[in-house]
Protein backbone atom coordinates (compact mmCIF):
# COMPACT_ATOMS: atom_id res chain seq x y z
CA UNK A 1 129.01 71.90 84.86
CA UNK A 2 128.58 72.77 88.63
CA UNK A 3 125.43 74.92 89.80
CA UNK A 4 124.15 76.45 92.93
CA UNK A 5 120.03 76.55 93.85
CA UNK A 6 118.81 79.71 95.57
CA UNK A 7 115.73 79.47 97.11
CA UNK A 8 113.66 82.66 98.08
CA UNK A 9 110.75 81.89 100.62
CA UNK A 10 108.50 84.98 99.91
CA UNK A 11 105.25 85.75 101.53
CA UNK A 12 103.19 84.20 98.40
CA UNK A 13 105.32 81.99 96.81
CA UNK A 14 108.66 80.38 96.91
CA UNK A 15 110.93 80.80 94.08
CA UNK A 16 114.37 78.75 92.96
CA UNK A 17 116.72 79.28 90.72
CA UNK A 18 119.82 77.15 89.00
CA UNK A 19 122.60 79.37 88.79
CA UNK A 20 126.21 78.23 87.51
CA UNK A 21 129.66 79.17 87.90
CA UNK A 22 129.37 82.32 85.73
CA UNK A 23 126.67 83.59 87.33
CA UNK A 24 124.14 82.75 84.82
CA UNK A 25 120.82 81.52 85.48
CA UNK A 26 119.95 78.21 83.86
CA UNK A 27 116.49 77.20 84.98
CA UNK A 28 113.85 78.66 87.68
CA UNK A 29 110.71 77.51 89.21
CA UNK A 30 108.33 78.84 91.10
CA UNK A 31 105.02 77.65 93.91
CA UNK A 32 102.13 79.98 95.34
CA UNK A 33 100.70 79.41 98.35
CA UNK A 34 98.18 81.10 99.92
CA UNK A 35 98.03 83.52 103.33
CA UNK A 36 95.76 83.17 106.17
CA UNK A 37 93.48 85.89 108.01
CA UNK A 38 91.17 84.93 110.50
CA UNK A 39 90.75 88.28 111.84
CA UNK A 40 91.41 91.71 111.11
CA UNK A 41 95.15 92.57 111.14
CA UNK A 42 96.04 89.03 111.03
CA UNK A 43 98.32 87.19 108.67
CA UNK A 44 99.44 84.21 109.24
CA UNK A 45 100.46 80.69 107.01
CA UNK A 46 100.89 77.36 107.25
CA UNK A 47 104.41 76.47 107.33
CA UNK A 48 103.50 72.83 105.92
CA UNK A 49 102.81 74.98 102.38
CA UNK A 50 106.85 76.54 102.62
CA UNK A 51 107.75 72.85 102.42
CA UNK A 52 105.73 71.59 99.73
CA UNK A 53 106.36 74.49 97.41
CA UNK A 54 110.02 74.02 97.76
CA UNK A 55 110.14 70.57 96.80
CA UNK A 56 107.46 70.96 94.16
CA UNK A 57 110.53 74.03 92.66
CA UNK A 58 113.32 71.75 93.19
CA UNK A 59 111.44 68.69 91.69
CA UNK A 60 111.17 70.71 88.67
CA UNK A 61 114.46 72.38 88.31
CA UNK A 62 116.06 69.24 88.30
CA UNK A 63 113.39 67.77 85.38
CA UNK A 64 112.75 70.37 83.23
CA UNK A 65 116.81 71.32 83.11
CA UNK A 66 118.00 68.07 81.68
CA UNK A 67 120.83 67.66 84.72
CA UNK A 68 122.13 65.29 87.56
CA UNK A 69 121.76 65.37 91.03
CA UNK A 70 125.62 65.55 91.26
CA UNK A 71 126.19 68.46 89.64
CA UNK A 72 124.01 70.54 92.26
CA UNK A 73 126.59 71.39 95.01
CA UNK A 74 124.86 73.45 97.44
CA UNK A 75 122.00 75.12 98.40
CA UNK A 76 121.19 78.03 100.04
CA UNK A 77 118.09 80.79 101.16
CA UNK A 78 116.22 83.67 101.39
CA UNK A 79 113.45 84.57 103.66
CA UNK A 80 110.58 86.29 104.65
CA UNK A 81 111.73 87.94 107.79
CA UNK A 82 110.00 88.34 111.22
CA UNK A 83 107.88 85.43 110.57
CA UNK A 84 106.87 83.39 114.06
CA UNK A 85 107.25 79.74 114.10
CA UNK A 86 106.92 77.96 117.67
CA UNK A 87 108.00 74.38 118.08
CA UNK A 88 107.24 71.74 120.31
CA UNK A 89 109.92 69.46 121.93
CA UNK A 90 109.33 67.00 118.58
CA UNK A 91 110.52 70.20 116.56
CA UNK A 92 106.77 69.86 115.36
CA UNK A 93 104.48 73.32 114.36
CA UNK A 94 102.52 74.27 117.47
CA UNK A 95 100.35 76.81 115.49
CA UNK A 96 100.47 78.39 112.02
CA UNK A 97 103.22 80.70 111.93
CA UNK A 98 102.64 84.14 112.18
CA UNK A 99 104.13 86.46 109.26
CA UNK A 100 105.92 89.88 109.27
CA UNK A 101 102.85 91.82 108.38
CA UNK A 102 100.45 90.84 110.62
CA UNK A 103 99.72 93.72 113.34
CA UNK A 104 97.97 92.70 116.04
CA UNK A 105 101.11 93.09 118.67
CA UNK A 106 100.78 96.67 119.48
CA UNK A 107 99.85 96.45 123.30
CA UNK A 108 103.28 94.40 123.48
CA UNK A 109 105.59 96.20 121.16
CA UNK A 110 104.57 98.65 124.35
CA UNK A 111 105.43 96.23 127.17
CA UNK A 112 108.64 95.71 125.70
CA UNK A 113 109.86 99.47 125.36
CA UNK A 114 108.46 99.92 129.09
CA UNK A 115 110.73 96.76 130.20
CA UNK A 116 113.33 97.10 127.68
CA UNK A 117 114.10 101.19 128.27
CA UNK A 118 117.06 102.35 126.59
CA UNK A 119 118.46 99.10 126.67
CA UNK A 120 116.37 98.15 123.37
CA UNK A 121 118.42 100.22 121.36
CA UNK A 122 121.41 99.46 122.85
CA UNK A 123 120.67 95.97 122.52
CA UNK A 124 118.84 95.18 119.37
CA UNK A 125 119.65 99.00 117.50
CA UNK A 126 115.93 98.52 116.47
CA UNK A 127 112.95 99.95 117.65
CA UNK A 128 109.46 97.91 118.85
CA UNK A 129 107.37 97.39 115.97
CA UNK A 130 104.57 94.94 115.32
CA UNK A 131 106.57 93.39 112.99
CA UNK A 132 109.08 91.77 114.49
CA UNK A 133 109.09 88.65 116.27
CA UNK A 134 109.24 88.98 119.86
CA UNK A 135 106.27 91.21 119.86
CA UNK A 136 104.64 87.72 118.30
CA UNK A 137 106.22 85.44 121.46
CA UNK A 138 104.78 87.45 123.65
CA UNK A 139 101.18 88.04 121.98
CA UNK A 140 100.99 84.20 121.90
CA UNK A 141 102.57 84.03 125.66
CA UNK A 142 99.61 86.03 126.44
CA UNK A 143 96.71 84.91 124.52
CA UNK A 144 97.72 81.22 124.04
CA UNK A 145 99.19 80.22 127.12
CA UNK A 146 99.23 76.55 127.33
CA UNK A 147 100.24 76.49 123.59
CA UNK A 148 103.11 78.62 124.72
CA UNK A 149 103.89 76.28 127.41
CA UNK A 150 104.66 73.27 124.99
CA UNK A 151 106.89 75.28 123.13
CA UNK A 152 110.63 74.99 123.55
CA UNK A 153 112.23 76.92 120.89
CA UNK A 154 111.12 79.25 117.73
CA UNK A 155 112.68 79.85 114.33
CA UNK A 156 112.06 82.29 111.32
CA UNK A 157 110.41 81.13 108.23
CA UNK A 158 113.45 79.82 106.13
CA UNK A 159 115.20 78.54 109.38
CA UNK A 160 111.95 75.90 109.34
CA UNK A 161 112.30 75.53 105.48
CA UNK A 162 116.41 74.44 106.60
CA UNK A 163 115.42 72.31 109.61
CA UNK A 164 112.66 70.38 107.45
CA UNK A 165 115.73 70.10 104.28
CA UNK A 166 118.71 68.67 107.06
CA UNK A 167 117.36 67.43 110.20
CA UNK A 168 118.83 70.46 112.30
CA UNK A 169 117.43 73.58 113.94
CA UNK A 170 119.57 76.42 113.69
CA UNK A 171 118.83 80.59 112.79
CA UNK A 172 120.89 82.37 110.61
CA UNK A 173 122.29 85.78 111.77
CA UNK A 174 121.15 88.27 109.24
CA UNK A 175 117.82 86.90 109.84
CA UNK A 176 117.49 86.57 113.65
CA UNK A 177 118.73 90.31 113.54
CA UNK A 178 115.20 91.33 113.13
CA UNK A 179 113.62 89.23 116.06
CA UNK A 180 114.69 91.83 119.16
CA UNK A 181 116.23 88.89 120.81
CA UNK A 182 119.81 89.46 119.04
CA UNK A 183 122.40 91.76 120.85
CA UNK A 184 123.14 92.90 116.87
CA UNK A 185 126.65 94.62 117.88
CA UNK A 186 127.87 91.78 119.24
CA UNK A 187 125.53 88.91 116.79
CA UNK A 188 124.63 87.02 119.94
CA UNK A 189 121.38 86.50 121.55
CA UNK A 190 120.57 88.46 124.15
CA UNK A 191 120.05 86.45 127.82
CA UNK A 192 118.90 89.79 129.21
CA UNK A 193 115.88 90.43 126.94
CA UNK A 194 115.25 86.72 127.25
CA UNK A 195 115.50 86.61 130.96
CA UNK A 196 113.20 89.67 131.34
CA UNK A 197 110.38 88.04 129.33
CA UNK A 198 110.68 84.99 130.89
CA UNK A 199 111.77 82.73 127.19
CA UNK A 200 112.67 79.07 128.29
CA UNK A 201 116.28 78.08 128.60
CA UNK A 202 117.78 77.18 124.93
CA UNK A 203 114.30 79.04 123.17
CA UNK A 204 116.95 80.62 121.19
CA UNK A 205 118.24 77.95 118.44
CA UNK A 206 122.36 77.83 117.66
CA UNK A 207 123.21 80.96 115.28
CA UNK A 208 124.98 80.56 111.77
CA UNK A 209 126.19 82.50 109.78
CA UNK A 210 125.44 83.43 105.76
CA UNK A 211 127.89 81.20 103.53
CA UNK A 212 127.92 78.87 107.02
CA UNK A 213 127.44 74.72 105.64
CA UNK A 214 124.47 73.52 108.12
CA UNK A 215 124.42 70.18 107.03
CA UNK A 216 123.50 67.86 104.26
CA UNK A 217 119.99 66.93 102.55
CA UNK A 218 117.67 64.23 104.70
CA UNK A 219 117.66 61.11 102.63
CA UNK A 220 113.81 61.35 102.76
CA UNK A 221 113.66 65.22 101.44
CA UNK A 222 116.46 64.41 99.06
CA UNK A 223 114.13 61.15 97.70
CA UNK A 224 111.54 63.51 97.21
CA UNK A 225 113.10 66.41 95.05
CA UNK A 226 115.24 64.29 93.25
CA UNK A 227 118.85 66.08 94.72
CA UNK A 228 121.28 64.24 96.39
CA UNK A 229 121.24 63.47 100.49
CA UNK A 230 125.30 64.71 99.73
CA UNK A 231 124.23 67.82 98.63
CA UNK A 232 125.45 71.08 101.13
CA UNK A 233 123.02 73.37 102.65
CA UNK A 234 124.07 76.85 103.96
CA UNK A 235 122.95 79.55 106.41
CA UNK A 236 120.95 81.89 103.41
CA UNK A 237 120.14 85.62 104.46
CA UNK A 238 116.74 87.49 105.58
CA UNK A 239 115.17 88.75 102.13
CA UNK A 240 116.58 92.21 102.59
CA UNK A 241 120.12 90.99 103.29
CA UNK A 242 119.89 88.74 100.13
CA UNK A 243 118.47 91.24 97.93
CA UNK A 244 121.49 93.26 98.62
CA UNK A 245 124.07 90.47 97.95
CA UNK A 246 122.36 89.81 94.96
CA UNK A 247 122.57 93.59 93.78
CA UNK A 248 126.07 93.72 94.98
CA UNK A 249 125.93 96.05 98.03
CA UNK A 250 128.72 93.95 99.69
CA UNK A 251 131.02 97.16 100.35
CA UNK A 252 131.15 100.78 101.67
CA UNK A 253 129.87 103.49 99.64
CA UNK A 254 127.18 101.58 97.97
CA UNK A 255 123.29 101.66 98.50
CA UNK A 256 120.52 99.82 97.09
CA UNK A 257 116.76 101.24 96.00
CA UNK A 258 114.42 98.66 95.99
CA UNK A 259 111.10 99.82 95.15
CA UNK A 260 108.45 97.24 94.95
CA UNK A 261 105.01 97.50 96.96
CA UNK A 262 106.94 98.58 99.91
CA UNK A 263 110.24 100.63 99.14
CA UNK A 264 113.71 100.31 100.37
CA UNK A 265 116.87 102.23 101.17
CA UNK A 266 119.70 100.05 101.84
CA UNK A 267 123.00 100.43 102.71
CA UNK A 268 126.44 98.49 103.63
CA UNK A 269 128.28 98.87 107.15
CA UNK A 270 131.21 97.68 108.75
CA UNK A 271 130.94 99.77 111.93
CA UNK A 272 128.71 97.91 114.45
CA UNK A 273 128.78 101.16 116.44
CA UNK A 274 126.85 103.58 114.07
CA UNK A 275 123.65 105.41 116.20
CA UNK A 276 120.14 106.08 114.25
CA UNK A 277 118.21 106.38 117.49
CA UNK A 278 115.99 103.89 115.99
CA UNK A 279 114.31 105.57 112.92
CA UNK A 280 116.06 103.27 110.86
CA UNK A 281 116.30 99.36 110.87
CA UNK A 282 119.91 98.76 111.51
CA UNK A 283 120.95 94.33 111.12
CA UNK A 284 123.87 92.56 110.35
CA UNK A 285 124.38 91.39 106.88
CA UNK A 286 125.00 88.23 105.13
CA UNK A 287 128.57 89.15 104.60
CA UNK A 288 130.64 88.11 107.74
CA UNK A 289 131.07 90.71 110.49
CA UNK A 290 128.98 93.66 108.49
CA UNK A 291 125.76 94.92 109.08
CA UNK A 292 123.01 96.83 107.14
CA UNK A 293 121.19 100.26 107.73
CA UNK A 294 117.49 99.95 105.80
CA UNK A 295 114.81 102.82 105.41
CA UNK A 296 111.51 101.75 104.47
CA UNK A 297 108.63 103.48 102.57
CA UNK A 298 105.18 101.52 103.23
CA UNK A 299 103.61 102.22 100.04
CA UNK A 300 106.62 103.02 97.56
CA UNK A 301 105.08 101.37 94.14
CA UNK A 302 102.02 101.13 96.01
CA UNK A 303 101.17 104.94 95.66
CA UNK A 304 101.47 104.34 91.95
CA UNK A 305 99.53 101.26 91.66
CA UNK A 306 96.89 103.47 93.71
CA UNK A 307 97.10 106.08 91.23
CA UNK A 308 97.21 104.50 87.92
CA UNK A 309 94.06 101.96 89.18
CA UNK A 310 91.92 104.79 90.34
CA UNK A 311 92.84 107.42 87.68
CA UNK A 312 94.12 105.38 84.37
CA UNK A 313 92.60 101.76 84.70
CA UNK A 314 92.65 101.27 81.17
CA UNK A 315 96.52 102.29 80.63
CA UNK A 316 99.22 100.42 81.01
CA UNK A 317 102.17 101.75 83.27
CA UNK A 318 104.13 102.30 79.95
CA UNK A 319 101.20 104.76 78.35
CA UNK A 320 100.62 106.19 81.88
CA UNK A 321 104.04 107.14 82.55
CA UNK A 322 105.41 108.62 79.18
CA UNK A 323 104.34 112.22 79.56
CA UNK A 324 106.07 112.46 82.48
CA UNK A 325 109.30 112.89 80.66
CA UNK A 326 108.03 116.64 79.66
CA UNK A 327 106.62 117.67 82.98
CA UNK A 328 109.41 119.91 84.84
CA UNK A 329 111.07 119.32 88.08
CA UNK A 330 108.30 120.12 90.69
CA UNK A 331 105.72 119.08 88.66
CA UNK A 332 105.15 122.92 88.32
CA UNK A 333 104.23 123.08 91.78
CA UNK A 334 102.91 119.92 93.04
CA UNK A 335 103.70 117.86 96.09
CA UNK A 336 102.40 114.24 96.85
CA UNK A 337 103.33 112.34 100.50
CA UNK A 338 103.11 108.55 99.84
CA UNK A 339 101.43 107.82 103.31
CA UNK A 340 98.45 105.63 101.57
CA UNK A 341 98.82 103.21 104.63
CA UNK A 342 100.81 105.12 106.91
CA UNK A 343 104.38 105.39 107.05
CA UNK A 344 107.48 103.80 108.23
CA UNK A 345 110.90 105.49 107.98
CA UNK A 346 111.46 108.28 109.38
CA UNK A 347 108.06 108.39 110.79
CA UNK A 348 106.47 105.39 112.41
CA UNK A 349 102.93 106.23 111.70
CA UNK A 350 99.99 103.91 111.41
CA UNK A 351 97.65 107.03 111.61
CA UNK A 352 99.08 109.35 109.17
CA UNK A 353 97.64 109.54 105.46
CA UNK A 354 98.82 111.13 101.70
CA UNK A 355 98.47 113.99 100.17
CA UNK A 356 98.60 116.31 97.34
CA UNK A 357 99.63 120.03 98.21
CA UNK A 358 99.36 122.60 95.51
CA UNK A 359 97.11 121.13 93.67
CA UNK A 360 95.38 123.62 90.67
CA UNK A 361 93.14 123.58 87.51
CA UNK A 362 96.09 123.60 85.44
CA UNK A 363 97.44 120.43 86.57
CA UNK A 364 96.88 117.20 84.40
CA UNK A 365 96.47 113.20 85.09
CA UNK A 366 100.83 113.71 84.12
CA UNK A 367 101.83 116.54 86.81
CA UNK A 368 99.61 114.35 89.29
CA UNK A 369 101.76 111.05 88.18
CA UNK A 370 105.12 112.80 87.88
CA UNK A 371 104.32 114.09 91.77
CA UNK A 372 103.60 110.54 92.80
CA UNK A 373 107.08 109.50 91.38
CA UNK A 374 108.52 112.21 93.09
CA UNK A 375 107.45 112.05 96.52
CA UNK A 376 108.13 108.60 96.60
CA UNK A 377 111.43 109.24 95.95
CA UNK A 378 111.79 112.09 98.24
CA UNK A 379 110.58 109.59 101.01
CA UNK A 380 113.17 107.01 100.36
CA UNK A 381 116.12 110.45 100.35
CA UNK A 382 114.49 110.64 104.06
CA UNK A 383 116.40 107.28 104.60
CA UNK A 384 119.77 108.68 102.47
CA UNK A 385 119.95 111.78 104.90
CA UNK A 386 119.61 109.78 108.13
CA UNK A 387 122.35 107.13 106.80
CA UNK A 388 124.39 110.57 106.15
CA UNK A 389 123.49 112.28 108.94
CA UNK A 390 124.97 108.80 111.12
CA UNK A 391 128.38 109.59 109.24
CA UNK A 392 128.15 107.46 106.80
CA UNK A 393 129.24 107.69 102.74
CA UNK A 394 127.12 107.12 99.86
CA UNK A 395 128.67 107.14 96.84
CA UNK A 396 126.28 105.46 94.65
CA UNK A 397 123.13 103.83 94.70
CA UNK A 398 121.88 100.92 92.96
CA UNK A 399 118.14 100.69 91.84
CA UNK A 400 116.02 97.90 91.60
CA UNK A 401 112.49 97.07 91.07
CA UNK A 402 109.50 99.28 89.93
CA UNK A 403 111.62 102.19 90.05
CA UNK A 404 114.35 100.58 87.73
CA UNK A 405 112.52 100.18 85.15
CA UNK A 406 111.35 103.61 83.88
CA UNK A 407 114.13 106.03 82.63
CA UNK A 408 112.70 108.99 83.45
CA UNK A 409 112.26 107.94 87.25
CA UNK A 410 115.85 106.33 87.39
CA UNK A 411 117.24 109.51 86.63
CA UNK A 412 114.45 111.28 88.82
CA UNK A 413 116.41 109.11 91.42
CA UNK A 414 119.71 110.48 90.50
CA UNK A 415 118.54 113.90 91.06
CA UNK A 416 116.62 113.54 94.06
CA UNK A 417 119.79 111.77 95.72
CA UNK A 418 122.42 113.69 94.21
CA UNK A 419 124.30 110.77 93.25
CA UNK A 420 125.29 108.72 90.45
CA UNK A 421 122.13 106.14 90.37
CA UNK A 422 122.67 102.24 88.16
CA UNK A 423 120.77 100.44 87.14
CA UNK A 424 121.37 96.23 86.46
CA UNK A 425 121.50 94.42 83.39
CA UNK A 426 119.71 91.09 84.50
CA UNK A 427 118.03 91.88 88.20
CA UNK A 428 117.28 88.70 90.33
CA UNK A 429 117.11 89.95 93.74
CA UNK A 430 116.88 87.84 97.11
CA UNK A 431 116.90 84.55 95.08
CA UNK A 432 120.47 85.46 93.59
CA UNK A 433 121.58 86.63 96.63
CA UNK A 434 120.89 83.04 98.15
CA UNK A 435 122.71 81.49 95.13
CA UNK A 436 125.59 83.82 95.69
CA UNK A 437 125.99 82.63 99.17
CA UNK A 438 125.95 78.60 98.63
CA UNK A 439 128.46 79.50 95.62
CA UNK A 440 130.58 80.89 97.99
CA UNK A 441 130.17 78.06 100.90
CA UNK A 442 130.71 75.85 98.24
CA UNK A 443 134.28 77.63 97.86
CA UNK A 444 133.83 78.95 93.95
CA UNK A 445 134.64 82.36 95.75
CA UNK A 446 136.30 83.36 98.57
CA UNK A 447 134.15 85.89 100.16
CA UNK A 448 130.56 87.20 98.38
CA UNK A 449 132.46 90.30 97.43
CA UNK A 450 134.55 88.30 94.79
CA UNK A 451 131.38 86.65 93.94
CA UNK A 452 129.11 89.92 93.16
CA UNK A 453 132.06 91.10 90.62
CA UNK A 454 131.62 87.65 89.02
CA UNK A 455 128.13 87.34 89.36
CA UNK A 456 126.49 90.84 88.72
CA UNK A 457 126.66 92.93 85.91
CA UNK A 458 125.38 96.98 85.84
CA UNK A 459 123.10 98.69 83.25
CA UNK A 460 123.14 102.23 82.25
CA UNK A 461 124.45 104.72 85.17
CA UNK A 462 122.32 107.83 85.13
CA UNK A 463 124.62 111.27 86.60
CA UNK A 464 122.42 113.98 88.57
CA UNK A 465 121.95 117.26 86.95
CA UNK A 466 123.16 120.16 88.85
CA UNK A 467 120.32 122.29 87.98
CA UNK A 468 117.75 119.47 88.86
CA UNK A 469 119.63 118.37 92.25
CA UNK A 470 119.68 122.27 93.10
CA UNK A 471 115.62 122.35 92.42
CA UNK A 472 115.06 118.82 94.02
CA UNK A 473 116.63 120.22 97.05
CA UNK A 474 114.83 123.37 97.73
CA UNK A 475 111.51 120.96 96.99
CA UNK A 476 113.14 118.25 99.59
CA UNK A 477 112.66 120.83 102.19
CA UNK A 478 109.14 121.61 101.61
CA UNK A 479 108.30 117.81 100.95
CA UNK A 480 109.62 117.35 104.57
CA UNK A 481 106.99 119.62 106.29
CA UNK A 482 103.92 118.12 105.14
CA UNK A 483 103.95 115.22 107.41
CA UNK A 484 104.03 117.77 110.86
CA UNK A 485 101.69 120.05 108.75
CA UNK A 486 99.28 117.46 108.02
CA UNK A 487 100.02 115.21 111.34
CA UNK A 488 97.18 116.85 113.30
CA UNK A 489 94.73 116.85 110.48
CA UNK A 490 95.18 113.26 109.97
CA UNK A 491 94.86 112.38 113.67
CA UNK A 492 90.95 114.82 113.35
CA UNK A 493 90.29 112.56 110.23
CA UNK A 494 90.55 109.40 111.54
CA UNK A 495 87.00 108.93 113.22
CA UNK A 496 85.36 109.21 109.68
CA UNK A 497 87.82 106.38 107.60
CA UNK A 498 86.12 103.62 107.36
């Protein structure tokens, strides 16, 4: 028997999994590792700890799973996006690398919409946030100059994990999407942006693509995990573009709900020339010559976590949520906004806060939880109506995550959306979708479309109800003027937080 290894280089741990020509998963492993932050609104790692966790996984993959180093074909990845790594002319670590949710680049996501103009959407399709990675460059061209002065090139967090595995520096497309260095349209770097902020000459590695073989195992890392130096390594995918392969949103019509800590609207698109005006992330995808429009909720299962810790402590999310079934649509009359730590799609808003509108005596710890459920899903139908509103068609959306697992909130989902709404029978996210795409550079499939009907198998579909699509809507449209009702309050508030 053949396999695959996907490997999924998260923000806390790396994870790998076997997976073999049916799909199936036949072993994983998993590493922690821990975050840095030296100041406040920092976050940063070590990107010595990426390396030793993944050979620590594969070490024990091949071990515990009884097989040969021959019978692992490829490899491939998934990645933390955004994340900064700056190399010197040895390919060596200048500094730890600094990760997608550290916010300390605000004065320079400025600079580069006064430099950039128009031509950042135009270019990139993606608006300046703190996130990304050029904001980083130029915080540490600014505040670490002669560190920034030995460095000749940078790469994203699984693009060091590939470099350390064969010997060559490269970035893969889906990921350097997300820098604001690639001209996405055209999946090209962009000499203009890197003219105007004065990058070095070649600071940009060589671009590959998804399902792309990038070389062979080092005969020292190969010693070390027990794999072959023969075996083929591939491009991989930024986290978001893997956990769509891996749900199978590899063609029109379909959209994926992730909701974790963060939530997720996701969608597939072949049409490099669709127009959000930048309120929502728009990056080409794993599969060759689409792209990817993405909403994002900040605190998606976060607002529940936040609920059930401060109100129910004691309950599990099981005993917490089961009323909810008998509370009606509306919650009789209650509202929640999920901006616990400000909001990101449609409104980039580090200031604005949640609420609860409507509240009464006659509401219980169950209307309060249904109305957390809800808005959170009304936030992420802020993402479906801007994907519609851009001319595109959703036909159905797959759901992941937090949200996937409770009944009652999948077909919440299907209401709220107005669309059929599936859920999957055996839901691996990014790390499948890394598997998917060294199965097919390995040539099991010919594209990753052929691979996802092999690979991926769907759970129960749950069909909107008119009459609760018809009452979700009319609540849709209140839900949608809290945030301007609330907006200056929140701004007036903000002197007292602590």
């Amino acid at each position: 028997m053949s396999y695959v290894i996907g490997i999924d280089l998260g923000t806390s741990s790396v994870k790998t999994v076997l997976v073999n020509k049916n799909g199936e998963i036949k072993g994983e492993a998993t590493a922690s590792y821990p975050l840095i932050h030296e100041n406040p609104g920092y976050s940063e790692q070590d990107p010595e700890v990426w390396v030793s966790g993944t050979i620590s996984c594969l070490k024990t993959l091949i071990q515990e799973n009884g097989i040969s180093q021959d019978q692992i074909e490829g490899i491939s990845f998934s990645g933390q996006m955004h994340g900064l790594v700056l190399l010197d002319e040895q390919n060596k670590p200048l500094r730890h690398a600094i990760l997608w949710n550290d916010t300390r680049t605000t004065k320079q996501c400025r600079e580069i919409e006064a430099k950039l103009g128009h031509n950042l959407l135009d270019i990139t399709k993606n608006a300046a946030l703190e996130g990304f990675t050029l904001p980083k460059i130029l915080w540490v061209q600014e505040n670490e100059p002669e560190l920034f002065d030995k460095a000749t090139c940078f790469v994203l967090p699984k693009d060091y994990l590939r470099y350390r595995m064969t010997g060559l520096v490269q970035m893969e497309i889906s990921d350097a999407a997300g820098t604001l260095l690639l001209n996405v349209s055209e999946g090209a770097w962009s000499t203009q942006i890197a003219e105007i902020f004065g990058l070095p000459e070649n600071f940009c590695p060589p671009i590959v693509g998804s399902t792309e073989a990038t070389g062979t195992l080092l005969p020292q890392f190969a010693e070390q995990t027990g794999l072959s130096p023969k075996t083929r390594v591939f491009g991989g995918g930024a986290d978001n573009a893997c956990g769509a392969v891996g749900a199978g949103i590899v063609r029109n019509g379909d959209a994926l709900c992730s909701i974790g800590t963060s939530g997720v609207i996701l969608t597939y698109e072949e049409d490099k020339n669709k127009d959000f005006a930048g309120k929502v992330h728009f990056f080409n995808h794993a599969h060759p010559g689409a792209f990817y429009a993405m909403g994002v909720t900040l605190a998606a299962g976060y607002s529940l976590s936040w609920f059930k810790d401060s109100f129910a402590p004691d309950l599990s999310f099981e005993d917490l949520l089961a009323p909810v079934a008998n509370v009606p649509v509306g919650s009789d009359g209650l509202l929640f906004t999920p901006y616990l730590v400000g909001e990101r799609t449609p409104h980039a808003d580090s200031v604005i806060r949640g609420s609860f509108i409507g509240l009464s005596g006659t509401h219980g710890r169950e209307h309060l939880a249904r109305a957390v459920m809800e808005g959170i899903t009304f936030s992420l139908q802020e993402s479906l109506e801007l994907f519609r509103q851009a001319g595109i068609s959703i036909e159905r959306v797959i759901s992941i995550g937090g949200g996937a697992k409770n009944p009652t909130w999948l077909q919440m989902q299907a209401d709220i959306f107005g669309i059929p709404v599936v859920s999957l029978k055996n839901e691996q996210g990014p790390a499948m979708g890394s598997a998917m795409m060294a199965a097919v550079g390995c040539g099991w499939f010919s594209s990753l479309k052929e691979c996802a009907d092999q690979f991926i198998g769907y759970g129960t579909t749950y069909e909107p109800i008119p009459e609760h699509v018809e009452k979700y809507r009319r609540l849709f449209k209140l839900y949608q003027q809290v945030y301007s009702a609330t907006l200056e309050l929140n701004t007036g508030l903000q002197e007292f937080r602590g």
